[in-house]
Protein backbone atom coordinates (compact mmCIF):
# COMPACT_ATOMS: atom_id res chain seq x y z
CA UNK A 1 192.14 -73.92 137.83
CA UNK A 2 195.88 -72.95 138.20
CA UNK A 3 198.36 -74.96 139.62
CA UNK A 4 200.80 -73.10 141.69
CA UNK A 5 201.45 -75.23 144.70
CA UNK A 6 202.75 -78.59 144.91
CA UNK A 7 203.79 -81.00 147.21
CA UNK A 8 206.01 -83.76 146.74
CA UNK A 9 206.10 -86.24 150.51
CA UNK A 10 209.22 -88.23 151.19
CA UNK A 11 208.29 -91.25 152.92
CA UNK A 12 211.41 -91.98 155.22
CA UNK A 13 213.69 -92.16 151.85
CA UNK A 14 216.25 -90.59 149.88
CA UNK A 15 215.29 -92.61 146.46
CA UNK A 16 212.49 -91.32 145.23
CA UNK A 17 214.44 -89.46 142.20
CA UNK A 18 211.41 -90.46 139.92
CA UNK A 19 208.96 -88.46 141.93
CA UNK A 20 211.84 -85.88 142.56
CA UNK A 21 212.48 -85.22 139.30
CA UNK A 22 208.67 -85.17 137.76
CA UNK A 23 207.19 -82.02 140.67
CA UNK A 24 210.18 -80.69 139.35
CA UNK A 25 209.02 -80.93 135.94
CA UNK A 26 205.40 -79.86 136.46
CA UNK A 27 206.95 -77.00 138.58
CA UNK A 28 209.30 -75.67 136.10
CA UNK A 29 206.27 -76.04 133.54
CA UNK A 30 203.60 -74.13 135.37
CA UNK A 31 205.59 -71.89 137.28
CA UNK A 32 204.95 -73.52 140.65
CA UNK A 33 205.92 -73.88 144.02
CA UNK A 34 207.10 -77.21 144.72
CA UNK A 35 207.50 -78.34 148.23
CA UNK A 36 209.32 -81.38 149.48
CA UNK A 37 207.51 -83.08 152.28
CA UNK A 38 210.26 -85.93 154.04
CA UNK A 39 208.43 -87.73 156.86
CA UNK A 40 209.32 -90.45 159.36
CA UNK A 41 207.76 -92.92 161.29
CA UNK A 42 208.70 -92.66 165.01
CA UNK A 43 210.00 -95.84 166.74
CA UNK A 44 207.53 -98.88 168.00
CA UNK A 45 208.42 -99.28 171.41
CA UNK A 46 205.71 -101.57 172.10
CA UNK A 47 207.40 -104.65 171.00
CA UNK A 48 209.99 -104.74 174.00
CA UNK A 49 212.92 -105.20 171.25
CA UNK A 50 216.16 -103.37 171.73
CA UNK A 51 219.33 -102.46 170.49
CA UNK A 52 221.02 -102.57 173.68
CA UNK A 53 221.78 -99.78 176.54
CA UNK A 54 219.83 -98.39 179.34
CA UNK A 55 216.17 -98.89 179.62
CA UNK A 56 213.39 -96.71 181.86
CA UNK A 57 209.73 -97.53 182.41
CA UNK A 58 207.04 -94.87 181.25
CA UNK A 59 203.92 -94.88 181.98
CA UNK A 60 204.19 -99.28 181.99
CA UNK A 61 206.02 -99.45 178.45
CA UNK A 62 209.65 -100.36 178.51
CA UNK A 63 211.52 -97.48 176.62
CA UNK A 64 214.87 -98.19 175.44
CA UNK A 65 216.90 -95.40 175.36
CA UNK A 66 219.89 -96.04 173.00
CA UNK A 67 217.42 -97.28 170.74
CA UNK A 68 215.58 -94.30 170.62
CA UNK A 69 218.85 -92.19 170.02
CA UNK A 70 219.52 -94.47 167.37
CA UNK A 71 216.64 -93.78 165.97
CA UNK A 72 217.03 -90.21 166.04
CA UNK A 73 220.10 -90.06 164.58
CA UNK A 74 219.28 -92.39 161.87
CA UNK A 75 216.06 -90.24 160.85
CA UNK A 76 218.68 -87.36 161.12
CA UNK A 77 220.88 -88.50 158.56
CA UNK A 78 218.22 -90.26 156.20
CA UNK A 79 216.61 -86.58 156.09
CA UNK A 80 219.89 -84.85 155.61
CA UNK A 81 220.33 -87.60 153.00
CA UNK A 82 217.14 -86.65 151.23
CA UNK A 83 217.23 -82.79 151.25
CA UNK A 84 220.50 -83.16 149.74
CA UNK A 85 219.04 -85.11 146.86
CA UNK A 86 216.36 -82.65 146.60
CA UNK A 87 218.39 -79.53 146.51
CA UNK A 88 220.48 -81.39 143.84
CA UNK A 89 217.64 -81.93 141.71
CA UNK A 90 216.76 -78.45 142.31
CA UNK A 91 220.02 -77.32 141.16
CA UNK A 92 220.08 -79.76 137.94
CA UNK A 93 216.52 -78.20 136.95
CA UNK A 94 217.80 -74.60 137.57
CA UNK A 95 214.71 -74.25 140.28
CA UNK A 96 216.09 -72.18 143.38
CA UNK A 97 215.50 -73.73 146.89
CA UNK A 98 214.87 -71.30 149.62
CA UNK A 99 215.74 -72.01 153.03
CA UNK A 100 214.10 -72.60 156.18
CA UNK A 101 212.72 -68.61 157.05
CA UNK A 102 212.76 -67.60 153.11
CA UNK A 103 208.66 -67.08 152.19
CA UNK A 104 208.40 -67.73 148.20
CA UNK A 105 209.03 -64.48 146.40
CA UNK A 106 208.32 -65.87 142.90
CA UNK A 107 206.14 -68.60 142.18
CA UNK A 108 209.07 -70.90 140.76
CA UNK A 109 210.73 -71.88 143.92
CA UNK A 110 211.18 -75.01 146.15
CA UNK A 111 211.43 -75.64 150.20
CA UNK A 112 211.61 -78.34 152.45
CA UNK A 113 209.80 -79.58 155.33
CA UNK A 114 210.04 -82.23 158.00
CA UNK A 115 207.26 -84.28 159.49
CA UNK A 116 207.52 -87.31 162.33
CA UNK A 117 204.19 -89.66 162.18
CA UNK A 118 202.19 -91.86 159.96
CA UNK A 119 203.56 -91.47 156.08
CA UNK A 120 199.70 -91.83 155.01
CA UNK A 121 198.16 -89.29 157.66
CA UNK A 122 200.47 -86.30 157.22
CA UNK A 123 200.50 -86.35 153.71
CA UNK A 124 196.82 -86.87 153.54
CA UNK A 125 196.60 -83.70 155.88
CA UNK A 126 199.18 -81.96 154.02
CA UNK A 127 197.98 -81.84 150.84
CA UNK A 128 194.58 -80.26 150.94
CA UNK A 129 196.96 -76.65 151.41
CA UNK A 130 198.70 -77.44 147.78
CA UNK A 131 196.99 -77.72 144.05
CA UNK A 132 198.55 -80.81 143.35
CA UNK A 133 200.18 -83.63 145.22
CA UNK A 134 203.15 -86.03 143.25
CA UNK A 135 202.76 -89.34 144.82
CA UNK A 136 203.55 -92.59 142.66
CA UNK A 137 202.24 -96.24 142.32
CA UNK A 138 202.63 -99.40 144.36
CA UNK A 139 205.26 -100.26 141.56
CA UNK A 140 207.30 -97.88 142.96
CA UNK A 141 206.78 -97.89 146.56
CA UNK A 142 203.35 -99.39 148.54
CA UNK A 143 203.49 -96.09 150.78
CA UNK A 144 203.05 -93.96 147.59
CA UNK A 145 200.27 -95.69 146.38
CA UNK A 146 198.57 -95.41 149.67
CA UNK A 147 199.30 -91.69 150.64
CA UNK A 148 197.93 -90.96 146.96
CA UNK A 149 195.04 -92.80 148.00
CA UNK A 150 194.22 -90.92 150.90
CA UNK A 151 195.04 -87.88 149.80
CA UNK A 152 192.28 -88.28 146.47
CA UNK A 153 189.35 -89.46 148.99
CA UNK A 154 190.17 -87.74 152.05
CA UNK A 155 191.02 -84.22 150.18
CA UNK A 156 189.78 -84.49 146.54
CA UNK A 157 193.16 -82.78 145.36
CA UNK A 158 194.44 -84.05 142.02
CA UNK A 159 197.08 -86.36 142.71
CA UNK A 160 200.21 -86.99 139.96
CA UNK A 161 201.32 -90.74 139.99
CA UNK A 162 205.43 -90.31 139.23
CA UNK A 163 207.25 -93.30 137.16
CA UNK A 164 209.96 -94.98 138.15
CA UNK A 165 211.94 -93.11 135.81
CA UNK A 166 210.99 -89.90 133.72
CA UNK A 167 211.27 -90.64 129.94
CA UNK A 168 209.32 -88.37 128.83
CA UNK A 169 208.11 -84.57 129.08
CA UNK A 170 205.02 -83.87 130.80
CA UNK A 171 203.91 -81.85 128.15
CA UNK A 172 205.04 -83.69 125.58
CA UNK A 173 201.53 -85.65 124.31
CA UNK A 174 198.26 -85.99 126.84
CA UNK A 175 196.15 -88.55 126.74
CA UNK A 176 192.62 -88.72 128.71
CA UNK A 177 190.92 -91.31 129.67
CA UNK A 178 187.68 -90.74 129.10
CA UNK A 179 184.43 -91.97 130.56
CA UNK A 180 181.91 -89.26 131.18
CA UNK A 181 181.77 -89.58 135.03
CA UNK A 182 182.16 -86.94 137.48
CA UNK A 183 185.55 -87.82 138.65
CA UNK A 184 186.41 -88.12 134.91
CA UNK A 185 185.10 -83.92 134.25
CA UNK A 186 187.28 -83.03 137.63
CA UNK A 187 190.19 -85.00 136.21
CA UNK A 188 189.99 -82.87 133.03
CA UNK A 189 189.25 -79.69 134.22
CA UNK A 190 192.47 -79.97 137.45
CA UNK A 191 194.54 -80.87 134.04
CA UNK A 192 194.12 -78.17 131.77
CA UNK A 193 197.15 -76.05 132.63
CA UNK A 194 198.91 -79.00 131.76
CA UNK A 195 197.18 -79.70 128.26
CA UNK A 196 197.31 -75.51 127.53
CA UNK A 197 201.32 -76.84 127.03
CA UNK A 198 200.94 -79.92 125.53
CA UNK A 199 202.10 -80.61 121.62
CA UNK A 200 198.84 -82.59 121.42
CA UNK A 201 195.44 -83.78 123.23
CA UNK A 202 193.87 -87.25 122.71
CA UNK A 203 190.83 -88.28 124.36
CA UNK A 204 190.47 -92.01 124.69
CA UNK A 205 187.67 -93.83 125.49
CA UNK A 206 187.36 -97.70 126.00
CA UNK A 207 183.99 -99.47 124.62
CA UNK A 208 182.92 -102.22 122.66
CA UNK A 209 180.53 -99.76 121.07
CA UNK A 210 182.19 -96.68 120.09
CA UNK A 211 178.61 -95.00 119.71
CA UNK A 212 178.16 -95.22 123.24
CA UNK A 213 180.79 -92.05 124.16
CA UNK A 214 180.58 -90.54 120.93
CA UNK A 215 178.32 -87.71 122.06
CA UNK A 216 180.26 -87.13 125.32
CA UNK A 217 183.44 -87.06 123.60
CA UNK A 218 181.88 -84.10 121.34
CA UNK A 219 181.12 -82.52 124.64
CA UNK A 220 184.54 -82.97 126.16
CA UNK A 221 186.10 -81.41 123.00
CA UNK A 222 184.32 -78.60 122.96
CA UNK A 223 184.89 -78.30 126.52
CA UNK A 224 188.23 -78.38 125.60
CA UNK A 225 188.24 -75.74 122.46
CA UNK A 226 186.57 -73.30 124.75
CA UNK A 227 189.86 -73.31 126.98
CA UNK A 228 192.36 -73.06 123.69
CA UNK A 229 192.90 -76.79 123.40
CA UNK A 230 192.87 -78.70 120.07
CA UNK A 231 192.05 -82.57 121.19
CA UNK A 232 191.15 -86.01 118.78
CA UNK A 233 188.93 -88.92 120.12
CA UNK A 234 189.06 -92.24 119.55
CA UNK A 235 187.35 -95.55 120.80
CA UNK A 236 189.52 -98.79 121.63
CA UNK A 237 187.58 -102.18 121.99
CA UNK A 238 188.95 -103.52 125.66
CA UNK A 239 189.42 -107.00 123.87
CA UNK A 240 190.90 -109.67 126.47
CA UNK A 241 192.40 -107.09 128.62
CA UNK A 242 191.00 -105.59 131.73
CA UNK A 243 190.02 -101.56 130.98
CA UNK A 244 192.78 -100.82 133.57
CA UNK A 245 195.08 -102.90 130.96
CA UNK A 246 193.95 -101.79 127.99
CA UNK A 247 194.44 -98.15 129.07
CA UNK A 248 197.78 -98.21 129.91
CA UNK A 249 198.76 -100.42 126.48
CA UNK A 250 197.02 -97.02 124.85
CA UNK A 251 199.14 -94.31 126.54
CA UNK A 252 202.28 -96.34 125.70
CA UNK A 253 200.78 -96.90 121.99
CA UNK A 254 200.38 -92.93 121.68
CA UNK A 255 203.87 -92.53 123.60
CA UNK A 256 201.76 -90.07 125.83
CA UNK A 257 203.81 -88.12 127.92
CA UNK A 258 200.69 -87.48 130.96
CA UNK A 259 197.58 -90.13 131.23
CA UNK A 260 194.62 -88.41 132.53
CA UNK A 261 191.77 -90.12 134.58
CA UNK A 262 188.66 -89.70 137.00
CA UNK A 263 189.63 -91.68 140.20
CA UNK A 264 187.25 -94.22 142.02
CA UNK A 265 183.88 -93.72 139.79
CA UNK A 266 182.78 -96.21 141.17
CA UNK A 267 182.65 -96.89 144.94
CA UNK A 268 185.98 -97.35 146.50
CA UNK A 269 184.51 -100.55 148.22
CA UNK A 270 183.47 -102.18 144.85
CA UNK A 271 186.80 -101.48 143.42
CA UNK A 272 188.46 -103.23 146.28
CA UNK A 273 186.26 -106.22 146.27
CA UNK A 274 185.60 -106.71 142.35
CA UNK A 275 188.49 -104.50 141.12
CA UNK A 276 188.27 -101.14 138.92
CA UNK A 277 190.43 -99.06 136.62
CA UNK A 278 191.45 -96.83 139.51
CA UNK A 279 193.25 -99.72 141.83
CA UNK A 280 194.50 -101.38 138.27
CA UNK A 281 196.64 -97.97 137.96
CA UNK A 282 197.49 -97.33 141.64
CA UNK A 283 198.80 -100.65 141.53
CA UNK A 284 200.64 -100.63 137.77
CA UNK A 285 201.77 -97.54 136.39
CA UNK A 286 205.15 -97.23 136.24
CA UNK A 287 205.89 -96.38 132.77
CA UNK A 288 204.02 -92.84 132.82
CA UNK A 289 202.92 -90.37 134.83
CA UNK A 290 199.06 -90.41 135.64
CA UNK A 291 197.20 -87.63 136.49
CA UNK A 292 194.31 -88.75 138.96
CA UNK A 293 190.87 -87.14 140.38
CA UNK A 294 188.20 -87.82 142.29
């Protein structure tokens, strides 16, 4: 597959340079779209608290209206706040931002959009219209970690965890983590514009037993030869560390600029309860960017 479309959601915040700056990166590298998504939550006004002023009764809630123009003019300047960041960033990577009525007239371009409602829902929703969604980990921000959640169960879309801070090219070195599953193939396949660039391919497996993936890391390599890409395998013993652990130890061992990894191969609700690879990363990767699918 190609990736030409990506979106990059805002969760009611201006300081989300690391995810900024990395769809910027994959943009400029595939010749993509990249569009900014900023979303805020509207006001609770169930609660009864106030910032002051007049209040009206609707429908038996008690609506404070100061506090909702407070609100509105706060969410105003946050997202002014934001775009401005954005069409910095823009600038900095040499990536032109069109405005508001401009339709994309070459596929490296970036626009902005604004969204009021649940951070989780509308990016969910959002992203099954784009190739590839940049979300991040709960190390960065818990909202992040949930909307790229969502979006991987809910859509199936590959979703790009961003780090904290970029220190590395995308391109630079890939490293797959590879276990044969389903999610593991889509995972591979949703990456391969991004490994068509990359200086080199490694496809990692963890096993006590290394002869227990060496014939489907054959398979995955010639898999990958058929598409133009030269990849090595290896096997790495999990040891005392969780596989979760161990994986992320390997992509900084290899200094690999993208992990790549099947989401949730296992069911979502044995993860949760007895933990899995896929919550390990949502949770800890902030060093890297990770490339999940499901």
């Amino acid at each position: 597959m190609s990736i030409k479309r990506i979106l990059v959601p805002l969760p009611g915040s201006a300081s989300h340079t690391g995810q900024i700056e990395t769809a910027l990166s994959a943009a400029k590298a595939l010749g993509a779209h990249v569009q900014a998504l900023f979303i805020s939550e509207p006001p609770d006004t169930r609660s009864g608290v106030t910032r002051g002023g007049l209040s009206v009764t609707e429908m038996g809630r008690t609506v404070t209206v100061a506090s909702i123009n407070w609100h509105a003019e706060e969410r105003e300047r946050t997202a002014r706040e934001a775009r401005e960041v954005f069409a910095q960033a823009c600038a900095v990577a040499g990536i032109p931002m069109l405005s508001a009525n401009d339709e994309p007239g070459s596929p490296l371009a970036a626009s902005w959009r604004e969204a009021e409602g649940s951070y989780v829902e509308i990016a969910a929703q959002r992203a099954a219209a784009f190739d590839l969604m940049v979300a991040a980990s709960a190390t960065v921000m818990e909202s992040l970690r949930a909307i790229a959640e969502q979006s991987l169960l809910q859509t199936r879309r590959p979703v790009l965890l961003a780090p904290a801070r970029p220190q590395s090219d995308l391109t630079d070195s890939v490293m797959i983590a590879w276990d044969e599953s389903p999610e593991c193939w889509h995972a591979v396949s949703a990456s391969i514009p991004f490994m068509q660039l990359a200086k080199s391919v490694q496809v990692i497996s963890v096993d006590r037993d290394a002869s227990n993936r060496q014939a489907s890391q054959a398979e995955v390599l010639a898999y990958l030869r058929c598409h133009g890409i030269g990849a090595t395998a290896q096997v790495v013993a999990p040891e005392l560390r969780s596989v979760g652990d161990t994986l992320l130890a390997a992509g900084a061992e290899h200094e690999a600029g993208l992990l790549i990894m099947g989401a949730y191969s296992h069911s979502r609700l044995r993860e949760m309860f007895l933990g899995g690879a896929t919550r390990h990363i949502l949770k800890n990767a902030s060093a890297r960017p990770v490339l999940l699918a499901h």
